[in-house]
PDB file of N, CA and C in Angstrom:
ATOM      1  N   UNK A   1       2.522  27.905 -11.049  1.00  0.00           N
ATOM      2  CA  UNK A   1       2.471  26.508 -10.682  1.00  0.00           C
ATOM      3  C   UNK A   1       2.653  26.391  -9.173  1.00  0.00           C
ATOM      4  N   UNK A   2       1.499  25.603  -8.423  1.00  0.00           N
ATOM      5  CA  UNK A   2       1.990  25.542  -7.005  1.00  0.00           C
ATOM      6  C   UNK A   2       2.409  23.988  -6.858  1.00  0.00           C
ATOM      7  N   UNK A   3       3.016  23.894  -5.776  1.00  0.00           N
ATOM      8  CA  UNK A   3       3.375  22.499  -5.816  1.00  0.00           C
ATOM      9  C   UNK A   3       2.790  21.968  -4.238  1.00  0.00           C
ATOM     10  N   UNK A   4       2.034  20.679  -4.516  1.00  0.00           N
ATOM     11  CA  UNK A   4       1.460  19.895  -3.439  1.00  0.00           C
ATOM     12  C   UNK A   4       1.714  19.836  -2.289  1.00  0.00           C
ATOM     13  N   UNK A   5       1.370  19.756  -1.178  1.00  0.00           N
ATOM     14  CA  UNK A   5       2.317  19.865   0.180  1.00  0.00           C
ATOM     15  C   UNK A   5       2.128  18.755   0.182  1.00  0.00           C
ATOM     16  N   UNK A   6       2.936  17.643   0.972  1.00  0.00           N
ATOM     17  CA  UNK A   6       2.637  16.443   1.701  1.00  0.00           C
ATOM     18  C   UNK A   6       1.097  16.466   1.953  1.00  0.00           C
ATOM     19  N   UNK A   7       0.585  17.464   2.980  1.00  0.00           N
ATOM     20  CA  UNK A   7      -0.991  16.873   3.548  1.00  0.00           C
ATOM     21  C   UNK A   7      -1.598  17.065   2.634  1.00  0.00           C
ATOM     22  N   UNK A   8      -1.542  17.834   1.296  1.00  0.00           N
ATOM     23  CA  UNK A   8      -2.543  17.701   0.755  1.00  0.00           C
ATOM     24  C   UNK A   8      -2.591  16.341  -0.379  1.00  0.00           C
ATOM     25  N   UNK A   9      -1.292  15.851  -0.599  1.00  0.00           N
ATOM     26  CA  UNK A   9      -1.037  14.780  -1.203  1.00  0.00           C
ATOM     27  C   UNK A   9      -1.831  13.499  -0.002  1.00  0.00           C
ATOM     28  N   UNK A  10      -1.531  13.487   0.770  1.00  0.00           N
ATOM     29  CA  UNK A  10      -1.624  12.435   2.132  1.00  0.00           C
ATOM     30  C   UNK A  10      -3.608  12.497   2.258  1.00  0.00           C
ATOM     31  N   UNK A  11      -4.176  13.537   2.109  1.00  0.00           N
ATOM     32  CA  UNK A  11      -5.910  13.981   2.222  1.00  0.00           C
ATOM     33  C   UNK A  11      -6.212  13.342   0.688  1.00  0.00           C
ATOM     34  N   UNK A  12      -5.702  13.079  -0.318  1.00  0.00           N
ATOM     35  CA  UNK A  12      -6.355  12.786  -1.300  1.00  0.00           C
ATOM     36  C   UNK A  12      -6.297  11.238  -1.523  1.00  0.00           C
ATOM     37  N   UNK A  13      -4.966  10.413  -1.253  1.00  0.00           N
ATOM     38  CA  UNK A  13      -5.152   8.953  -0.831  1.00  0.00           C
ATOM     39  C   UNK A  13      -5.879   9.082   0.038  1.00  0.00           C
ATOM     40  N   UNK A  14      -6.702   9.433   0.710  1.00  0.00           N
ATOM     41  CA  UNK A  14      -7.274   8.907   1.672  1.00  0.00           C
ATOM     42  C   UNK A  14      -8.347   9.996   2.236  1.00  0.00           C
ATOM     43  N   UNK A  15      -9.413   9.866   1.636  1.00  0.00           N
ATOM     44  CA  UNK A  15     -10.531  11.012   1.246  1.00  0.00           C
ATOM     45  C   UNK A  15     -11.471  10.788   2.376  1.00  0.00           C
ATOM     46  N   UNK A  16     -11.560   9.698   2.904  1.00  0.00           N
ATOM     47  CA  UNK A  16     -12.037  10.032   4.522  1.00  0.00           C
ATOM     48  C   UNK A  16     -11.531  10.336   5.585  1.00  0.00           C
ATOM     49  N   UNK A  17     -10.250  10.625   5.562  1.00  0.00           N
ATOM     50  CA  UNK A  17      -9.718  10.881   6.699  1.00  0.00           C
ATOM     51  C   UNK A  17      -9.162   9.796   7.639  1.00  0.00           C
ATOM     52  N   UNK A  18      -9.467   8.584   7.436  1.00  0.00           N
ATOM     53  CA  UNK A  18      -9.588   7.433   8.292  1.00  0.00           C
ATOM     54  C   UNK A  18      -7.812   7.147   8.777  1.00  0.00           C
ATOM     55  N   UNK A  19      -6.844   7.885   7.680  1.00  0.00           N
ATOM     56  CA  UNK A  19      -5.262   6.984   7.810  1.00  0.00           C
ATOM     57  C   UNK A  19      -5.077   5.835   7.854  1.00  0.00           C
ATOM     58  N   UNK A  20      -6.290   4.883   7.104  1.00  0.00           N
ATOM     59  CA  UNK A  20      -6.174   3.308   6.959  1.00  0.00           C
ATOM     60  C   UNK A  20      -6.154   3.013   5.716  1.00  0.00           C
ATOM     61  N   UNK A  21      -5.008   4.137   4.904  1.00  0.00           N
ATOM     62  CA  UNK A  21      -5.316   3.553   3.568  1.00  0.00           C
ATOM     63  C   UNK A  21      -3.383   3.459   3.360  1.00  0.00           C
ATOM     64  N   UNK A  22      -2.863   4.406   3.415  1.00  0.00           N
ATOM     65  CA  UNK A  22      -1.215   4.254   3.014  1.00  0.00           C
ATOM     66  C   UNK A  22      -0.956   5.708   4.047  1.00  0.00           C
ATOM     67  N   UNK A  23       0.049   5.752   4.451  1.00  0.00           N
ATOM     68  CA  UNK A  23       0.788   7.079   5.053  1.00  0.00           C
ATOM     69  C   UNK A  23       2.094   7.664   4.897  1.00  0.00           C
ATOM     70  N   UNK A  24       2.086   8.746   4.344  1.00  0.00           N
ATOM     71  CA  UNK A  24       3.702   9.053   3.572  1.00  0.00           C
ATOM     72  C   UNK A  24       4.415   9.701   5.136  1.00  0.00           C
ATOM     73  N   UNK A  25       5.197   8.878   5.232  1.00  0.00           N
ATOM     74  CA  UNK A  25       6.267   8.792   6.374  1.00  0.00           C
ATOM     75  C   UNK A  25       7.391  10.131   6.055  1.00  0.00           C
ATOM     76  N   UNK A  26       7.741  10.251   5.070  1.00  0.00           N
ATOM     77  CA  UNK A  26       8.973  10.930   4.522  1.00  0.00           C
ATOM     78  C   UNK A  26       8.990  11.600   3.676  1.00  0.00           C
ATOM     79  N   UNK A  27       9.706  12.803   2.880  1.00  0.00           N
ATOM     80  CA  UNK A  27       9.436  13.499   1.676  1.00  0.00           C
ATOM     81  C   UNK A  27      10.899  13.940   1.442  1.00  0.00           C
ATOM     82  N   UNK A  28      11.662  13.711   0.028  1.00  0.00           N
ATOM     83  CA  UNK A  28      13.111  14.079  -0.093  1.00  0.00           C
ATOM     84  C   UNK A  28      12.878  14.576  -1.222  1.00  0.00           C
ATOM     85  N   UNK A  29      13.289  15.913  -1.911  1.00  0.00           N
ATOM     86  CA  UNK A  29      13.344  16.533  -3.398  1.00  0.00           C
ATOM     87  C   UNK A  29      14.376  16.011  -3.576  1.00  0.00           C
ATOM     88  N   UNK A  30      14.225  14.954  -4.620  1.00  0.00           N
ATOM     89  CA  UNK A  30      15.256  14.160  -5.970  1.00  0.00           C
ATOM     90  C   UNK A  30      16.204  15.453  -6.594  1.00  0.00           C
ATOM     91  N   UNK A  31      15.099  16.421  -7.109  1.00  0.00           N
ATOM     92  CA  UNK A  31      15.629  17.134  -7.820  1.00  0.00           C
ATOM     93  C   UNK A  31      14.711  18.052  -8.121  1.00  0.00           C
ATOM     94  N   UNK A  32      14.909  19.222  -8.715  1.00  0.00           N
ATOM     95  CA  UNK A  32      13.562  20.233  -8.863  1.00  0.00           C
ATOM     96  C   UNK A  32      12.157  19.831  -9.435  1.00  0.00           C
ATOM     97  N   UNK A  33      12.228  18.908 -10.070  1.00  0.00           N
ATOM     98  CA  UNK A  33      11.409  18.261 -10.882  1.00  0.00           C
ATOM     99  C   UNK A  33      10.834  17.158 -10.347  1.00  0.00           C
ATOM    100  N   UNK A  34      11.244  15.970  -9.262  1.00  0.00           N
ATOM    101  CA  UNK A  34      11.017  14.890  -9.060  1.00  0.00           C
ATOM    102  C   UNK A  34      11.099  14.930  -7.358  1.00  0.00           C
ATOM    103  N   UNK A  35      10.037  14.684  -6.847  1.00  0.00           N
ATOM    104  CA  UNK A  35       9.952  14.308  -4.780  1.00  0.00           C
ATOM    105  C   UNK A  35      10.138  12.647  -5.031  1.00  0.00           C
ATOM    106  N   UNK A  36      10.447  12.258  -3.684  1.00  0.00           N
ATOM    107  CA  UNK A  36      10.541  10.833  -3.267  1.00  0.00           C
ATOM    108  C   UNK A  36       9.786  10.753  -2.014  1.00  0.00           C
ATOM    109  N   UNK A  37       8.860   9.935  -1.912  1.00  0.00           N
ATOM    110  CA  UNK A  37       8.304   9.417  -0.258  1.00  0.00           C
ATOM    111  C   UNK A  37       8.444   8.070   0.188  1.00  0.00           C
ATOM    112  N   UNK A  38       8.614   8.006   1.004  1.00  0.00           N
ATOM    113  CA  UNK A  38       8.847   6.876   1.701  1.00  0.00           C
ATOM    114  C   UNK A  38       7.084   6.515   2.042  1.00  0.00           C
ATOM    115  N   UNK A  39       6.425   5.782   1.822  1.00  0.00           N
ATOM    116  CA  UNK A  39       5.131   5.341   2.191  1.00  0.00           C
ATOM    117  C   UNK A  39       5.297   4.311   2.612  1.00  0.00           C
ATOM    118  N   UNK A  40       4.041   4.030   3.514  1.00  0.00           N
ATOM    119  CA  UNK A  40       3.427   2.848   4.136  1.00  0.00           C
ATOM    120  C   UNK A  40       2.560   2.652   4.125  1.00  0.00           C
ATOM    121  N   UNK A  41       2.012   1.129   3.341  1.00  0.00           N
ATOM    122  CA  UNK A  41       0.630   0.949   3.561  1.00  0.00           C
ATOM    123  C   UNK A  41       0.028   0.277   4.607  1.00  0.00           C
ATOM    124  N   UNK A  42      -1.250   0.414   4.277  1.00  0.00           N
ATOM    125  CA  UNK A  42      -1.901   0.495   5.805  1.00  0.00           C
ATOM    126  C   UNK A  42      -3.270  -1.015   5.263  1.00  0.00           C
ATOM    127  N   UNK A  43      -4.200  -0.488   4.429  1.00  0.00           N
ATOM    128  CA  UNK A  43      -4.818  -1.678   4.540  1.00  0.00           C
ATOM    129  C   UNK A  43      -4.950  -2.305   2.930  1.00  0.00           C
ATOM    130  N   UNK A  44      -5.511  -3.130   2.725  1.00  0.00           N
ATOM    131  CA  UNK A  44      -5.234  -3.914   1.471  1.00  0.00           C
ATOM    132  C   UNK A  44      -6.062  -3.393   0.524  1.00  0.00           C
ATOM    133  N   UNK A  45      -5.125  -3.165  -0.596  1.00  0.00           N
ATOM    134  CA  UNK A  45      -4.260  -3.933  -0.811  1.00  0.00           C
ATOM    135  C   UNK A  45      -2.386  -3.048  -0.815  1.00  0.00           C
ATOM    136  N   UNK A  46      -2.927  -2.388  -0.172  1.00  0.00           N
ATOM    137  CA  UNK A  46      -1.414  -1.786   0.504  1.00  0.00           C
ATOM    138  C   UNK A  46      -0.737  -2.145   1.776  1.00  0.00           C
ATOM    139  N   UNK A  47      -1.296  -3.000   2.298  1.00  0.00           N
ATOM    140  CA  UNK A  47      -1.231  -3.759   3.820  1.00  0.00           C
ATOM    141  C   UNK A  47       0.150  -4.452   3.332  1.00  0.00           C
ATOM    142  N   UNK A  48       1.169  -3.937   4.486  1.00  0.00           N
ATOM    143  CA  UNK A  48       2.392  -4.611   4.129  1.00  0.00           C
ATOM    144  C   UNK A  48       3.524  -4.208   3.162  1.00  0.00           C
ATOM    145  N   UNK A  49       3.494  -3.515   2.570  1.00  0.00           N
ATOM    146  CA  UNK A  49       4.179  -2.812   1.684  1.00  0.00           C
ATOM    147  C   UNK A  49       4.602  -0.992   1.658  1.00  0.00           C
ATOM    148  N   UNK A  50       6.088  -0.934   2.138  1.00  0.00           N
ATOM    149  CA  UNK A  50       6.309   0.110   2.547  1.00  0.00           C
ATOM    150  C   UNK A  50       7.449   0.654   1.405  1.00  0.00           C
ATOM    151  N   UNK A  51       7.848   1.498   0.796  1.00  0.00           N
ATOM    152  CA  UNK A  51       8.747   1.750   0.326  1.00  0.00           C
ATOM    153  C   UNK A  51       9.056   3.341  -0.173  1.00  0.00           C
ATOM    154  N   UNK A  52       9.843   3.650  -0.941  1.00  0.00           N
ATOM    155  CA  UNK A  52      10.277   5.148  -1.529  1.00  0.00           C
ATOM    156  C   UNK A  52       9.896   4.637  -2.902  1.00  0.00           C
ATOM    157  N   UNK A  53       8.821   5.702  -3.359  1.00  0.00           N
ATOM    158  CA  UNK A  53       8.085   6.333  -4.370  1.00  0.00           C
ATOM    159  C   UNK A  53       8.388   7.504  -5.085  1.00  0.00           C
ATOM    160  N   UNK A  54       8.616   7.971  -6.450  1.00  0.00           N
ATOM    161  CA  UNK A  54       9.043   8.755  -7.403  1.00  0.00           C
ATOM    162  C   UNK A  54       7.573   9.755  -7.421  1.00  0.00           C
ATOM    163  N   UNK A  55       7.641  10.837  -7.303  1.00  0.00           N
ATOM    164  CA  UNK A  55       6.689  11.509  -8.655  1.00  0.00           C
ATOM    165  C   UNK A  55       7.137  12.828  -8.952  1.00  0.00           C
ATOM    166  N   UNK A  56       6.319  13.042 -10.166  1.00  0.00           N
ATOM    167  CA  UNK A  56       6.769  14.140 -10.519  1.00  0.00           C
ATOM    168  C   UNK A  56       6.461  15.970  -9.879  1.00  0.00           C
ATOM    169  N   UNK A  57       7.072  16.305  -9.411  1.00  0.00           N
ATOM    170  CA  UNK A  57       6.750  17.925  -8.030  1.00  0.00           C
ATOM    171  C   UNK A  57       5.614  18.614  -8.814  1.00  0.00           C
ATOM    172  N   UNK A  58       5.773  19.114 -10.085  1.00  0.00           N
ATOM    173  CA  UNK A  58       4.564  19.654 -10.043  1.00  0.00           C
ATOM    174  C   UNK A  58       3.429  19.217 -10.798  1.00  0.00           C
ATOM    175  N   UNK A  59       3.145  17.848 -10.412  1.00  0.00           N
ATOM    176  CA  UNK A  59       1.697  17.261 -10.702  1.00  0.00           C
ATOM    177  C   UNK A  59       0.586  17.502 -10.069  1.00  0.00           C
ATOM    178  N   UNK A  60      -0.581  17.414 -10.076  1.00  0.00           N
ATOM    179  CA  UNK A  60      -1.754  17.998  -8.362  1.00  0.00           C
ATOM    180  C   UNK A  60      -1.313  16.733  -8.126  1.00  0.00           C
ATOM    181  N   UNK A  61      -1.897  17.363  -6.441  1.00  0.00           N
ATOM    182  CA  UNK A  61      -1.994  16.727  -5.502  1.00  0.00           C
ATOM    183  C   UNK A  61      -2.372  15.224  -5.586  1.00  0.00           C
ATOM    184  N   UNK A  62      -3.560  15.022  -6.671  1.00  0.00           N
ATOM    185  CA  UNK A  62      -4.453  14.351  -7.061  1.00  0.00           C
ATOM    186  C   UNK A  62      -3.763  13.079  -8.045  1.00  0.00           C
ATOM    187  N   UNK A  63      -2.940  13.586  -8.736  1.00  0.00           N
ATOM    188  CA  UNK A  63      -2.195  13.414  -9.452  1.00  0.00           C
ATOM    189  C   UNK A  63      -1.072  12.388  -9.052  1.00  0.00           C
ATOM    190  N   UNK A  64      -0.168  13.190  -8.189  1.00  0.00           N
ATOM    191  CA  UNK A  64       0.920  12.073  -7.352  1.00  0.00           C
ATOM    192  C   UNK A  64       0.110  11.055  -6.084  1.00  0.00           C
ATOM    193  N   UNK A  65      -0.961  11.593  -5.583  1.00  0.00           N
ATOM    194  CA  UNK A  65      -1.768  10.464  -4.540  1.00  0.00           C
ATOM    195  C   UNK A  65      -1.590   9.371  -5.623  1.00  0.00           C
ATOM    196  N   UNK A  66      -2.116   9.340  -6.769  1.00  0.00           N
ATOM    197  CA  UNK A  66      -3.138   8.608  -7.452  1.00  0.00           C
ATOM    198  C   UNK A  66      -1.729   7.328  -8.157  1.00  0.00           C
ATOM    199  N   UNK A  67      -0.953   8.019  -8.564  1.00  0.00           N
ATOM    200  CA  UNK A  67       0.928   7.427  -8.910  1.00  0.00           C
ATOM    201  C   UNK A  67       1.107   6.662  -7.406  1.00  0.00           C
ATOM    202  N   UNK A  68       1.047   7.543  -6.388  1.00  0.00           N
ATOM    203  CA  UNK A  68       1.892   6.781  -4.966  1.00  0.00           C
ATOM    204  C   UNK A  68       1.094   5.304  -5.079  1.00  0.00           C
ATOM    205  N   UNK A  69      -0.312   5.145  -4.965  1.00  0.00           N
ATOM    206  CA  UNK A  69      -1.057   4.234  -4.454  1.00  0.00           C
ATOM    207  C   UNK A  69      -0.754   3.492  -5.707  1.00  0.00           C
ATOM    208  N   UNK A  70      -0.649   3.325  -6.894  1.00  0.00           N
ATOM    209  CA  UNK A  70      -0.216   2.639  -8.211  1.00  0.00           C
ATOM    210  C   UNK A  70       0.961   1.775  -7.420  1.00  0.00           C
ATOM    211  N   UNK A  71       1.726   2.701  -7.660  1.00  0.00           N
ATOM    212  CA  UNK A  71       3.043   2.263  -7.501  1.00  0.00           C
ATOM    213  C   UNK A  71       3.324   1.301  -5.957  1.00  0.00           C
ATOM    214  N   UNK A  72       2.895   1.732  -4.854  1.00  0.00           N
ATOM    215  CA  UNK A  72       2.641   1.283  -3.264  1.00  0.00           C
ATOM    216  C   UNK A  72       2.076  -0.081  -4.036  1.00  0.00           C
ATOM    217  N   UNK A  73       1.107  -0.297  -4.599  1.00  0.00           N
ATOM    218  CA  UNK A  73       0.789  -1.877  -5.038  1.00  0.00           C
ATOM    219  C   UNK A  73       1.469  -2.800  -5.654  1.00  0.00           C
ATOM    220  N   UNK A  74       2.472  -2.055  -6.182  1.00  0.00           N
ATOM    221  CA  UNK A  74       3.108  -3.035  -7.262  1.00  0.00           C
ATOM    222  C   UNK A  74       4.713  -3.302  -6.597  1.00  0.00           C
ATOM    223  N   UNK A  75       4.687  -2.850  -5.053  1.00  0.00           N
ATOM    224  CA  UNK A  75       6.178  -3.119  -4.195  1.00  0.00           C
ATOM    225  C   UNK A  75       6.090  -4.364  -3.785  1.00  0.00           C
TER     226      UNK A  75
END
């Protein structure tokens, strides 16, 4: 099992490259099982909404992007 780095979590919200979609500011292991990021969104409908996000460490990459940006909407 490998586990996601930040950039590759951070390249999959945001598949052009542009950094106008959300940007994970921060990364804290909860616990072996669970990371926390601090994100910020960038344009809408994440424009304005910054907070610390749960997921689970060894999900893909693809996987926790896809949770952050869920969750980033509903702060």
């Amino acid at each position: 099992m490998t586990i996601p780095a930040v950039a590759d979590i951070q390249a999959q919200m945001d598949s052009a490259s542009t950094t106008n979609v959300a940007n994970i500011q921060r990364k804290a292991a909860v616990s072996a099982s669970v990371d926390e990021f601090y994100v910020v969104g960038v344009t809408a409908p994440y424009a304005g909404k910054a907070g610390w996000i749960r997921t689970t460490s060894s999900d893909s990459a693809a996987t926790q992007a896809a949770a952050i940006l869920l969750a980033l909407k509903t702060l």
